[in-house]
N, C-alpha and C. Protein backbone atom coordinates (compact mmCIF):
# COMPACT_ATOMS: atom_id res chain seq x y z
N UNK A 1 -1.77 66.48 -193.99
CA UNK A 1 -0.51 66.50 -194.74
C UNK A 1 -0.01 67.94 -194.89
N UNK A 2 1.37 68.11 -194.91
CA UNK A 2 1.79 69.25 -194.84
C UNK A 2 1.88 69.50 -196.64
N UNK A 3 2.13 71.16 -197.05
CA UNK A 3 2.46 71.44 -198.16
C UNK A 3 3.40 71.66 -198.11
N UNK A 4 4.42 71.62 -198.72
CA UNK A 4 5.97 72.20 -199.27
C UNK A 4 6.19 73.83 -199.29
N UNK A 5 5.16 74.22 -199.57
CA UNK A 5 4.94 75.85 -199.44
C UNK A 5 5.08 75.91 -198.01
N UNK A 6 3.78 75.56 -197.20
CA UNK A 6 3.82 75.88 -196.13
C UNK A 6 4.73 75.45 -195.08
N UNK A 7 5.60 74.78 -195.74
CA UNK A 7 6.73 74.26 -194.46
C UNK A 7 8.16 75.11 -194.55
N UNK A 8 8.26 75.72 -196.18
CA UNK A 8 9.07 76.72 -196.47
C UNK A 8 9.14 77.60 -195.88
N UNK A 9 7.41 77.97 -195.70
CA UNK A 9 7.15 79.60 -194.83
C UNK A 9 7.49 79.25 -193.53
N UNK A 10 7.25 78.32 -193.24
CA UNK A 10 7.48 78.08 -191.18
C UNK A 10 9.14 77.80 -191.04
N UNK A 11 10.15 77.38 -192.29
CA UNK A 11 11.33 77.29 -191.79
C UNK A 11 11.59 78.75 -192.21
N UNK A 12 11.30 79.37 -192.78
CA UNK A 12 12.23 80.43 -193.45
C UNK A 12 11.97 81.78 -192.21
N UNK A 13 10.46 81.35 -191.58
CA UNK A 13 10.22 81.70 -190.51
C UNK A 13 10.85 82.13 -189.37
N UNK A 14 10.85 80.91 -188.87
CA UNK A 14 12.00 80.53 -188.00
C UNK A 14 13.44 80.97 -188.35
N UNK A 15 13.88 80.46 -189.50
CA UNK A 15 15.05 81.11 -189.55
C UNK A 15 15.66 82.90 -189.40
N UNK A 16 14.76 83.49 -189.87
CA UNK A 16 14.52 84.65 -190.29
C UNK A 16 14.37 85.02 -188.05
N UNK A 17 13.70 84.81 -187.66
CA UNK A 17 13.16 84.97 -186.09
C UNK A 17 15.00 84.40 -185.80
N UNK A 18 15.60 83.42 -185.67
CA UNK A 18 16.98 83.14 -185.33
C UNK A 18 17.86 84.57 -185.80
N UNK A 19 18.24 84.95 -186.88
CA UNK A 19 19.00 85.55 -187.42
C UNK A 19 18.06 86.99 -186.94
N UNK A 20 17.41 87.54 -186.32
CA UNK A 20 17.21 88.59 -185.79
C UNK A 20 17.19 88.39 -184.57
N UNK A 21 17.10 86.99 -183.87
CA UNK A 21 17.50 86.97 -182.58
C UNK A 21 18.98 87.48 -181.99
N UNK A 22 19.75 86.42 -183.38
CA UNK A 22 21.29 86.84 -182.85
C UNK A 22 21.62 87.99 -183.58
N UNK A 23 21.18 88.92 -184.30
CA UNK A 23 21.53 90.37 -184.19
C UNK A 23 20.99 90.99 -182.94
N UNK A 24 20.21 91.14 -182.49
CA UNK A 24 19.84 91.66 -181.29
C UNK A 24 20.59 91.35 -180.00
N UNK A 25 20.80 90.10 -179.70
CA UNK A 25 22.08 89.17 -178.77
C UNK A 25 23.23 90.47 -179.11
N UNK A 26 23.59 90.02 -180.40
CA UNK A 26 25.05 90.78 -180.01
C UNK A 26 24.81 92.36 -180.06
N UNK A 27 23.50 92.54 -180.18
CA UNK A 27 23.74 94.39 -179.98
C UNK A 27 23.45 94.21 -178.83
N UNK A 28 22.61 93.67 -177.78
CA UNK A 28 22.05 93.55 -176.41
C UNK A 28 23.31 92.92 -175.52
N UNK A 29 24.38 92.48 -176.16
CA UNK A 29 25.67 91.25 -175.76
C UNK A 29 24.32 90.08 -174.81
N UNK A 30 23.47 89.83 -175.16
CA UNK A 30 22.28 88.61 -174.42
C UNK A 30 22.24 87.84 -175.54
N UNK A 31 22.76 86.48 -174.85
CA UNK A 31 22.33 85.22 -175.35
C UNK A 31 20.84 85.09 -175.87
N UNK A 32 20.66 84.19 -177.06
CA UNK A 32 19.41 84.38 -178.30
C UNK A 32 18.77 83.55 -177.09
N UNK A 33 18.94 82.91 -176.44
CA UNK A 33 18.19 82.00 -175.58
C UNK A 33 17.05 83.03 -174.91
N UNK A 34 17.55 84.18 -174.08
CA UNK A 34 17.34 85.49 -173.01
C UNK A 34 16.52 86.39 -173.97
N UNK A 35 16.51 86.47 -175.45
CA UNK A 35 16.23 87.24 -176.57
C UNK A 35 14.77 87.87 -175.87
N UNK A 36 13.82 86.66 -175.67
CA UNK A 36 12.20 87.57 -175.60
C UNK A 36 12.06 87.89 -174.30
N UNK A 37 13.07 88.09 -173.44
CA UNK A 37 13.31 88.41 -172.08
C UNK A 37 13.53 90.13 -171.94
N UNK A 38 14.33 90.03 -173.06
CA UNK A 38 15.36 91.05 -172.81
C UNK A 38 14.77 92.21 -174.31
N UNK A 39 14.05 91.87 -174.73
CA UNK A 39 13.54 92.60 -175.79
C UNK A 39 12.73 93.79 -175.72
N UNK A 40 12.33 94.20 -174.39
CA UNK A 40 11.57 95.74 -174.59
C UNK A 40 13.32 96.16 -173.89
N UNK A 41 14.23 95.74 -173.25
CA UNK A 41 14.93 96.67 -173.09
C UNK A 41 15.97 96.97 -174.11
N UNK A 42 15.70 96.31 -175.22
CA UNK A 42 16.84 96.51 -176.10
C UNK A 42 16.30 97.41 -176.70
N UNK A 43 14.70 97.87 -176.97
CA UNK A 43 13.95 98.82 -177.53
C UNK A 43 14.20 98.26 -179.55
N UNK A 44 14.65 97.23 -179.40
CA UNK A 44 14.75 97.47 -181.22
C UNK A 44 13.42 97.17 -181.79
N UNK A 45 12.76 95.99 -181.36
CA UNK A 45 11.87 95.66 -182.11
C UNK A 45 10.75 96.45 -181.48
């Protein structure tokens, strides 16, 4: 069974991983899809 805690942490997770995907997209102009493709050349993370 899942906890309520722990499903908080895995969406807020995820969400948090989305919303730094698409900042990076639009500084990289690369689709969030391309994100872990394209991520040592964007040098951010």
């Amino acid at each position: 069974m899942f906890r309520h805690e722990n499903f908080t942490l895995r969406f807020t997770d995820r969400f948090n991983l989305f919303m730094i995907s698409v900042k990076i997209s639009h500084t990289c102009r690369k689709f969030p899809f391309f994100l872990f493709r394209y991520i040592k050349n964007c040098d951010i993370l």
